[in-house]
C-alpha atoms as a PDB file:
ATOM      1  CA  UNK A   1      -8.221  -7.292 -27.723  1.00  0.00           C
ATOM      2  CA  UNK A   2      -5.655  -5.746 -25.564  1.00  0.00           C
ATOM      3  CA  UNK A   3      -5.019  -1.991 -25.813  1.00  0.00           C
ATOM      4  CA  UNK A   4      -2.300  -0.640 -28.824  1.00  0.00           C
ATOM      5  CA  UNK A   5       0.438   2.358 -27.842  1.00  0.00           C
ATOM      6  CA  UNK A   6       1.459   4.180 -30.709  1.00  0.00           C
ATOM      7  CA  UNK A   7       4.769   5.735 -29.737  1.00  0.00           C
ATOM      8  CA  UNK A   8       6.938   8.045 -31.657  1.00  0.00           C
ATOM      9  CA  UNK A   9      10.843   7.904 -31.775  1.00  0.00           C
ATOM     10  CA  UNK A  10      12.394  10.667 -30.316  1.00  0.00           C
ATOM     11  CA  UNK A  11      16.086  11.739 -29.913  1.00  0.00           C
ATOM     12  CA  UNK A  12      16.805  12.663 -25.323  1.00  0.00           C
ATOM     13  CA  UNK A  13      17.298  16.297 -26.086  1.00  0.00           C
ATOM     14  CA  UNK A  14      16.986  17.265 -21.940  1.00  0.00           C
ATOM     15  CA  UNK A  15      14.920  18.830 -20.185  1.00  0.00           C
ATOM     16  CA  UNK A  16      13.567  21.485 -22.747  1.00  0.00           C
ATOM     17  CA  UNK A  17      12.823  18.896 -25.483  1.00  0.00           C
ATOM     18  CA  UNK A  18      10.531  16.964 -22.824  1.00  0.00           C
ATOM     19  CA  UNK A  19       8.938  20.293 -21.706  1.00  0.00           C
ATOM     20  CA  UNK A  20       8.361  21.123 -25.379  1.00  0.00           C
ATOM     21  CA  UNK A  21       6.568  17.017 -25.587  1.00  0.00           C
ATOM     22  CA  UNK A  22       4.242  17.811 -22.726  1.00  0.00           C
ATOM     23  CA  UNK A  23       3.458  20.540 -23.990  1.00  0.00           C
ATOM     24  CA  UNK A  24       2.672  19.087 -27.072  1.00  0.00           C
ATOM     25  CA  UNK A  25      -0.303  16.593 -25.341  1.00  0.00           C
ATOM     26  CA  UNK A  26       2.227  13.561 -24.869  1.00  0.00           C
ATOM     27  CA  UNK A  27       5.048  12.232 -22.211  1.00  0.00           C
ATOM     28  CA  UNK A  28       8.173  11.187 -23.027  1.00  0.00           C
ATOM     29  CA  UNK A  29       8.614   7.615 -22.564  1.00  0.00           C
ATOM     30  CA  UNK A  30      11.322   4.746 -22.472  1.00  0.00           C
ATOM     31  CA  UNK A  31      10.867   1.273 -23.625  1.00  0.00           C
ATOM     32  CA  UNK A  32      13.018  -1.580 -22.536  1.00  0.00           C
ATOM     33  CA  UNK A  33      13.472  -5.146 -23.279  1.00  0.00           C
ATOM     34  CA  UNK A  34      15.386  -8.420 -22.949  1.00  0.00           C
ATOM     35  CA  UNK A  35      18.097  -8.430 -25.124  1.00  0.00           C
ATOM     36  CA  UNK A  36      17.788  -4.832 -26.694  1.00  0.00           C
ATOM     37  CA  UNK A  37      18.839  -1.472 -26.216  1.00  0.00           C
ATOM     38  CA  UNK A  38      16.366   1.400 -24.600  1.00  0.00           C
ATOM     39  CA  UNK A  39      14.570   3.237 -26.922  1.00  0.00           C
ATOM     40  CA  UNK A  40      13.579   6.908 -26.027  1.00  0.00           C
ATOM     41  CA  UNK A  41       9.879   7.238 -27.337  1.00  0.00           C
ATOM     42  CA  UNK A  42       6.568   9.636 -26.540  1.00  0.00           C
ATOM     43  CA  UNK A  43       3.764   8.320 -25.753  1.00  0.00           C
ATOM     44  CA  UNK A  44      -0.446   9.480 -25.278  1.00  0.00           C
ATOM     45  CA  UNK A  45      -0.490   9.993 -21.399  1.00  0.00           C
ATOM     46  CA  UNK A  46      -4.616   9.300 -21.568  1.00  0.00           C
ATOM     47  CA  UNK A  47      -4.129   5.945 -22.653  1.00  0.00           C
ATOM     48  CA  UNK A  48      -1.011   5.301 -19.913  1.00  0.00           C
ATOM     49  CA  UNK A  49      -3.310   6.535 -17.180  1.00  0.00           C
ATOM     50  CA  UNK A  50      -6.204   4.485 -18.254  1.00  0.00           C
ATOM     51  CA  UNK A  51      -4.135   1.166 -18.233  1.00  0.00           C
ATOM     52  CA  UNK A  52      -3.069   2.223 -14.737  1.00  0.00           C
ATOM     53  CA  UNK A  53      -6.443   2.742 -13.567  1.00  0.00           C
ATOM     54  CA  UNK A  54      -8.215  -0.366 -15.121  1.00  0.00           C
ATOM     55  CA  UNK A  55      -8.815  -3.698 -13.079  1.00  0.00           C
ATOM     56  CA  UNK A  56      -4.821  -5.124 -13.376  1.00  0.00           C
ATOM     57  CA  UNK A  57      -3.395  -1.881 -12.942  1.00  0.00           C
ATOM     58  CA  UNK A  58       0.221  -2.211 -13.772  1.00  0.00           C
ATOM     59  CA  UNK A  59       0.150  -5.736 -14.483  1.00  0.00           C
ATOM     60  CA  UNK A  60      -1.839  -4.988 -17.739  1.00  0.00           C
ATOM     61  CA  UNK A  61      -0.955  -6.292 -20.726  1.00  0.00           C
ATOM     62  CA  UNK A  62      -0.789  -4.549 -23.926  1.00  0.00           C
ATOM     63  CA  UNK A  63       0.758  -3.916 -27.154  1.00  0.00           C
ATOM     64  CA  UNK A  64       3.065  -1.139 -28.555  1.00  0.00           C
ATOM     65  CA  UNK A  65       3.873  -0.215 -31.967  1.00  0.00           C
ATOM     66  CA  UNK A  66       6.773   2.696 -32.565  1.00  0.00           C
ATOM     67  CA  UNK A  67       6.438   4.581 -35.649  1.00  0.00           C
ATOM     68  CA  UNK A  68       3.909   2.027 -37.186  1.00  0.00           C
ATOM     69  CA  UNK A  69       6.812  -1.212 -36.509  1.00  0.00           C
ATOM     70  CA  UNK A  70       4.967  -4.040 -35.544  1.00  0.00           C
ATOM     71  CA  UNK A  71       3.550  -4.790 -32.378  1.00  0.00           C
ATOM     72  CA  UNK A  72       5.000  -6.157 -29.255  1.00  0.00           C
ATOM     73  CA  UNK A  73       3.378  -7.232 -26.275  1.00  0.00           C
ATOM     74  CA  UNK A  74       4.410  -4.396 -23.304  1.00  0.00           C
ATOM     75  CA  UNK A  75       3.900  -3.544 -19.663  1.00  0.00           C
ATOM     76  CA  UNK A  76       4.152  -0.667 -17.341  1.00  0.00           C
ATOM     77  CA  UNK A  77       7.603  -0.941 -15.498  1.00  0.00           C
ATOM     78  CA  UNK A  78       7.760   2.469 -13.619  1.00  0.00           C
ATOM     79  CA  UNK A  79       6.065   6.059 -14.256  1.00  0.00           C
ATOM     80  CA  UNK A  80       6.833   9.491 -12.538  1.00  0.00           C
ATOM     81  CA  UNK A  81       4.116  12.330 -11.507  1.00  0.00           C
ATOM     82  CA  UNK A  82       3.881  15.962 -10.579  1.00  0.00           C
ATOM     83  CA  UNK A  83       4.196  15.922  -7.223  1.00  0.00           C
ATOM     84  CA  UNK A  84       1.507  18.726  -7.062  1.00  0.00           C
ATOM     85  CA  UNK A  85      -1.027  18.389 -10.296  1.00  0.00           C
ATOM     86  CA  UNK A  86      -0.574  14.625 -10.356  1.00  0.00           C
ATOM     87  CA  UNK A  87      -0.845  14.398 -14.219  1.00  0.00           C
ATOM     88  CA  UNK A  88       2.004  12.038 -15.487  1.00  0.00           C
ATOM     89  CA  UNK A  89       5.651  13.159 -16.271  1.00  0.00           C
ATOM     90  CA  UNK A  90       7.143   9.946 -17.561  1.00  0.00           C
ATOM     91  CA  UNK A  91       6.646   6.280 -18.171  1.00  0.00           C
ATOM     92  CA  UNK A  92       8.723   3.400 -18.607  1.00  0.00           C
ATOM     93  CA  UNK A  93       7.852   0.699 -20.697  1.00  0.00           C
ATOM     94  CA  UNK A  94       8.572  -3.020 -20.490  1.00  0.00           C
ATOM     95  CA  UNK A  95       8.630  -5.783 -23.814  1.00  0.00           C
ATOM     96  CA  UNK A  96       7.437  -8.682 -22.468  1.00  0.00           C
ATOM     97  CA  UNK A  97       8.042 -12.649 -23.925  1.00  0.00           C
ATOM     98  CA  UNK A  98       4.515 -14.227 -23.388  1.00  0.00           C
ATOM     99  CA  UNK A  99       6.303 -17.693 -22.931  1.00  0.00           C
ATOM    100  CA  UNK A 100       8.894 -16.140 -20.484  1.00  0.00           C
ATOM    101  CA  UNK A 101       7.673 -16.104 -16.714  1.00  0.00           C
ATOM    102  CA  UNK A 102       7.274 -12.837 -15.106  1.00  0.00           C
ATOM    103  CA  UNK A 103       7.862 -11.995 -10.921  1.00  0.00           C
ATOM    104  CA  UNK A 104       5.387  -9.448 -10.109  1.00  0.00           C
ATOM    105  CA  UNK A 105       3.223  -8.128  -7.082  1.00  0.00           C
ATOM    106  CA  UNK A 106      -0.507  -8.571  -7.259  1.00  0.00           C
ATOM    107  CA  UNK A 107      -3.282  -6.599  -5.241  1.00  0.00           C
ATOM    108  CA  UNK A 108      -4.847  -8.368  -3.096  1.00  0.00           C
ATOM    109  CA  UNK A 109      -9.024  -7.741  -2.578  1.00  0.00           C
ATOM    110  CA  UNK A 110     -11.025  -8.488   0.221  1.00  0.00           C
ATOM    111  CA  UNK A 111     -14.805 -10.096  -0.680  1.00  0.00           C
ATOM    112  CA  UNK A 112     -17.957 -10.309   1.861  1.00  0.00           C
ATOM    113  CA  UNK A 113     -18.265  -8.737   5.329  1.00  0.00           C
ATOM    114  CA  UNK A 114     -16.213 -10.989   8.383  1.00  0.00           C
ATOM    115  CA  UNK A 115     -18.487 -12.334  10.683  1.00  0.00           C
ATOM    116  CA  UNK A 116     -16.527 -11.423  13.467  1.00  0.00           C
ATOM    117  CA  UNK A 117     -16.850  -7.601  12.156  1.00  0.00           C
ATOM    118  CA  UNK A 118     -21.077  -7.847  12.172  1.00  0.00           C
ATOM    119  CA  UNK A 119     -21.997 -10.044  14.794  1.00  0.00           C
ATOM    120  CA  UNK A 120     -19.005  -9.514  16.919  1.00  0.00           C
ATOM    121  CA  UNK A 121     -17.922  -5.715  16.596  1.00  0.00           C
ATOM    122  CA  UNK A 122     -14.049  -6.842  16.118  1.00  0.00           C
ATOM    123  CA  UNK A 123     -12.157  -4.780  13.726  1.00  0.00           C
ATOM    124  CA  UNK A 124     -10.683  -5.771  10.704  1.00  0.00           C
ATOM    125  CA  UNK A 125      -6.994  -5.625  10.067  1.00  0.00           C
ATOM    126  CA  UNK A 126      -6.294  -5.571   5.972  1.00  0.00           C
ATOM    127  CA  UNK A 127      -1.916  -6.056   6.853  1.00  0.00           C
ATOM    128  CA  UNK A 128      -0.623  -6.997   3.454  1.00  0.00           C
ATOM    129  CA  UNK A 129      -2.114  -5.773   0.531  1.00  0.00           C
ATOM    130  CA  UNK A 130      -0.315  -7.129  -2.345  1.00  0.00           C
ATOM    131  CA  UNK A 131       1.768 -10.765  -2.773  1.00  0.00           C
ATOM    132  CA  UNK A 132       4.627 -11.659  -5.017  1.00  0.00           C
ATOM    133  CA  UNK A 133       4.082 -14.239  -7.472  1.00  0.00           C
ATOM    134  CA  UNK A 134       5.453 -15.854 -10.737  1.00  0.00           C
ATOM    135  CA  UNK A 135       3.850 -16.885 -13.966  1.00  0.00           C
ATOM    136  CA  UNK A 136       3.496 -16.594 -17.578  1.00  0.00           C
ATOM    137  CA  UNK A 137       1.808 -13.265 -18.743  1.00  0.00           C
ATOM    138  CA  UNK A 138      -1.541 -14.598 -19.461  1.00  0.00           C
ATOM    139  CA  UNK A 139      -1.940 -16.077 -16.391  1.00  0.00           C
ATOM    140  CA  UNK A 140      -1.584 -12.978 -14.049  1.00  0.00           C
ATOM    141  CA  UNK A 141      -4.695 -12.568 -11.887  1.00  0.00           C
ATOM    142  CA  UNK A 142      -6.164  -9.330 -12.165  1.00  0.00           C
ATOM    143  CA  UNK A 143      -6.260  -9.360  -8.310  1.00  0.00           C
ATOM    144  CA  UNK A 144      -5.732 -11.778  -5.607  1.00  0.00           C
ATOM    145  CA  UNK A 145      -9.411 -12.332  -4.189  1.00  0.00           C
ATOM    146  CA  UNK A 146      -9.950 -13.284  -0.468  1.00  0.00           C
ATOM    147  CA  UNK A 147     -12.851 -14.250   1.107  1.00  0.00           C
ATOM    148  CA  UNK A 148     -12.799 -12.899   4.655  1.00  0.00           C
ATOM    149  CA  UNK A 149     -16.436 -13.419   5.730  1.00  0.00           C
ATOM    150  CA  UNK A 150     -16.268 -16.423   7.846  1.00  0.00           C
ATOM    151  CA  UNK A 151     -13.329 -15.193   9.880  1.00  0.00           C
ATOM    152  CA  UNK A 152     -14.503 -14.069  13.661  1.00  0.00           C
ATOM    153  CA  UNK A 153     -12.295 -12.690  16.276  1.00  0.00           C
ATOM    154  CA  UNK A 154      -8.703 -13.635  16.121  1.00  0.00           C
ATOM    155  CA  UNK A 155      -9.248 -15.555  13.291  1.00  0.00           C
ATOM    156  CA  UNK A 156      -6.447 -14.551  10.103  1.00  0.00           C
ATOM    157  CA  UNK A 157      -6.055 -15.589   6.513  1.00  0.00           C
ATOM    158  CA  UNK A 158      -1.640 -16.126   6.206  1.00  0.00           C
ATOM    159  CA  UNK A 159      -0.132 -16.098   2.795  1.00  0.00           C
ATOM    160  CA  UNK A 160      -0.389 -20.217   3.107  1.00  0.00           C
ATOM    161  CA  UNK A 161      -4.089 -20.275   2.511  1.00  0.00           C
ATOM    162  CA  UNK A 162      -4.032 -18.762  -0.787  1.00  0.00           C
ATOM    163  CA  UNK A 163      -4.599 -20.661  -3.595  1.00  0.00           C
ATOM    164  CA  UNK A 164      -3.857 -19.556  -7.199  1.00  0.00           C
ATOM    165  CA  UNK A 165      -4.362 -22.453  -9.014  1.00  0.00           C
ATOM    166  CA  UNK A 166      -0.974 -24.809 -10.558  1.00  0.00           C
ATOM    167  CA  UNK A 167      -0.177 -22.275 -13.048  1.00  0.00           C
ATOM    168  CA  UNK A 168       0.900 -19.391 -10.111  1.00  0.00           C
ATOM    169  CA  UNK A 169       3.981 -19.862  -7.649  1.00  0.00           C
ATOM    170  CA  UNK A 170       3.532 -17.578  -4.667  1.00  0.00           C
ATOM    171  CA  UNK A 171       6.730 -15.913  -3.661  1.00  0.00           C
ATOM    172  CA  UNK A 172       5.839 -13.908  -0.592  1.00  0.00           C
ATOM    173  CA  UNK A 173       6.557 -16.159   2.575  1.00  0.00           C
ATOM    174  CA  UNK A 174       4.142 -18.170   3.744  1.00  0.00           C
ATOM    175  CA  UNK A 175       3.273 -17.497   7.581  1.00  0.00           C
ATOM    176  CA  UNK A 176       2.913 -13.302   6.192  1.00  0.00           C
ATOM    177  CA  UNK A 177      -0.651 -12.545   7.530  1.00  0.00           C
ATOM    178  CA  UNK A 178      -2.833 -10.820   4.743  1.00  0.00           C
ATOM    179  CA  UNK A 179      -5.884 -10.255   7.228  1.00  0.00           C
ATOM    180  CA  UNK A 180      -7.340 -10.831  10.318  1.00  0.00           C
ATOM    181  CA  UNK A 181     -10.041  -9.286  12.710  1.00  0.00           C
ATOM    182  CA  UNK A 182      -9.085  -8.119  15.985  1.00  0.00           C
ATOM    183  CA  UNK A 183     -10.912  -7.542  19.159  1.00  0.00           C
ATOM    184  CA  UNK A 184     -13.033  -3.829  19.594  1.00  0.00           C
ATOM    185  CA  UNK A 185     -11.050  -1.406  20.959  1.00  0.00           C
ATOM    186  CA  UNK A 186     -11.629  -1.097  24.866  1.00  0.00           C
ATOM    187  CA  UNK A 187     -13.306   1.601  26.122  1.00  0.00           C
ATOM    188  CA  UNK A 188     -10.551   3.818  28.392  1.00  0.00           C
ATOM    189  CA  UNK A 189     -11.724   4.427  31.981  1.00  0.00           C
ATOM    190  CA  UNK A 190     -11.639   8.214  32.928  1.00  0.00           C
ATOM    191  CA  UNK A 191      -8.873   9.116  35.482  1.00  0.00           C
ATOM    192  CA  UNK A 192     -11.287  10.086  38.186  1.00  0.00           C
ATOM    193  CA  UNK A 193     -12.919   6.326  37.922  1.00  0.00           C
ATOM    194  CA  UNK A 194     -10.090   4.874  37.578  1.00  0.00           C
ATOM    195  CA  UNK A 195      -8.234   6.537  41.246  1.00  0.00           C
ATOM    196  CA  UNK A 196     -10.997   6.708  44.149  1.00  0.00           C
ATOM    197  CA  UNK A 197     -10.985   9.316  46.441  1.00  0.00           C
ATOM    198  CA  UNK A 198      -9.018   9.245  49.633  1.00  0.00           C
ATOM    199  CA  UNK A 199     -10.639   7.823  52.700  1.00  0.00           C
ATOM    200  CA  UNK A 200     -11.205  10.108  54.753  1.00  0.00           C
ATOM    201  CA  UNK A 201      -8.992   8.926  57.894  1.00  0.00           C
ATOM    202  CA  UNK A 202      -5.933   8.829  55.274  1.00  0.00           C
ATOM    203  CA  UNK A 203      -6.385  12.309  54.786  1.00  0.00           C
ATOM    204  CA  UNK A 204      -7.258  13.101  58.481  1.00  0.00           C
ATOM    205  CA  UNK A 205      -3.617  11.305  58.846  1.00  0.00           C
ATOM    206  CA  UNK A 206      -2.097  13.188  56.305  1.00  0.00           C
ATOM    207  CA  UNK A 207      -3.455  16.417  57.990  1.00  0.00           C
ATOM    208  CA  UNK A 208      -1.991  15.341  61.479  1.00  0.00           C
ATOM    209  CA  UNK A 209       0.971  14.727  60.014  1.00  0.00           C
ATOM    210  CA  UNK A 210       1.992  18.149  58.149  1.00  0.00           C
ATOM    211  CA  UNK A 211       0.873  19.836  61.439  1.00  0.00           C
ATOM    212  CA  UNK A 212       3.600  17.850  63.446  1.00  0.00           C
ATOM    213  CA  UNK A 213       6.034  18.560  60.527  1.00  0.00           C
ATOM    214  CA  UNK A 214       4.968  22.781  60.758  1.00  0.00           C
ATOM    215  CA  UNK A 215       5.811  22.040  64.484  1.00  0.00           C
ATOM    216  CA  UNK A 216       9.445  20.277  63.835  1.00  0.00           C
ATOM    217  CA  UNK A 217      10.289  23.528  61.337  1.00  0.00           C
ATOM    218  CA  UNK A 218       9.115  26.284  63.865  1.00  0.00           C
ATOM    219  CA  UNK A 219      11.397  24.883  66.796  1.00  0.00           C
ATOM    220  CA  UNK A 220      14.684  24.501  64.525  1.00  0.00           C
ATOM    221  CA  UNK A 221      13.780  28.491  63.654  1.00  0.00           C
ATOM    222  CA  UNK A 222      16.438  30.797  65.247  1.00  0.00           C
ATOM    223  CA  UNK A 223      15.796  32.948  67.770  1.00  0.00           C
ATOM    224  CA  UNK A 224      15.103  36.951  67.053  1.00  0.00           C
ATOM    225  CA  UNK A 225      17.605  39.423  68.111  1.00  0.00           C
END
């Protein structure tokens, strides 16, 4: 059974009034939908950080219930932290239709170790870690799963090779690459490998040649009085 808010009404007083809610062992809230007007709410931060930190993340689905009304299917739109403490600040709620299609971003997760990684020493290159999609509520994927260990070097998964099944439209554009293993890093010669001493008739050359110079500069000195 999905997870149940119980939010309480509550009049945007400013800044003191939401001081005086934290303080109080909630967050003030906001909860939108399609159709209505936003209603100013506080909500149990525990339960709003749990749904953020389960397997779907923000794409969870849940209910919420204000002042014991009944119960309408909800997801996390937006929420605000202490930029210090981290603890939450603020949520924004979303009402959801379950037979209305939602456009969302799903994580994407990598699964098994790339051959080109343990047999080859290449490095893998995670580049996009979430992809747009659209579908119907119940059908959001927890997380987009990619199976990267057959790739070797230079070898990439794009956004084309997904599938999600019929009931998921992928929005993100298809030749995006979502991973690929590079070749190891080359190892950097050190300067002094790299430039060879001087032979040593160059710098016998060299030598002959400042000498003559010295010569030039003494004969162009003047005279002493």
């Amino acid at each position: 059974m999905p997870t149940v808010i119980e939010a309480t009404a509550r009049t945007p007083e400013g800044k003191n009034a939401n001081r005086r809610i934290r303080q109080s062992g909630r967050i003030p809230a906001v909860i939108y939908g399609r159709g209505k007007a936003s209603m100013a709410v506080s909500v149990d931060p525990v339960v709003i950080w749990n749904i953020l930190h389960s397997d779907a993340g923000r794409n969870t689905i849940f209910n919420i219930s204000v002042d014991g009304s009944a119960e309408s299917p909800a997801m996390v739109k937006d929420y605000q932290r202490h930029p210090v403490k981290g603890n939450l600040l603020h949520v924004d709620l979303m009402e959801i239709a379950m037979d209305r299609r939602l456009v969302l971003s799903v994580n994407v997760e990598l699964q098994g170790e790339a051959r080109g990684v343990k047999l080859e020493g290449g490095i893998l290159d995670f580049v996009t870690r979430a992809i747009d999609i659209e579908c119907l509520p119940a059908d959001i994927p927890e997380s987009i799963k990619v199976d990267v260990s057959q790739l070797k070097i230079n070898d990439y998964v794009r956004v084309r090779d997904l599938d999600l099944g019929d009931k998921v439209v992928i929005l993100s554009e298809p030749d995006v690459v979502v991973v690929t293993v590079a070749p190891p890093a080359k190892e950097e010669v050190p300067d002094e490998e790299a430039a060879p001493d001087e032979p040593e008739v160059d710098k016998q050359a060299k030598g002959e040649e400042g000498a003559a110079e010295g010569k030039k500069d003494d004969s162009k000195k003047p005279e002493s009085k």
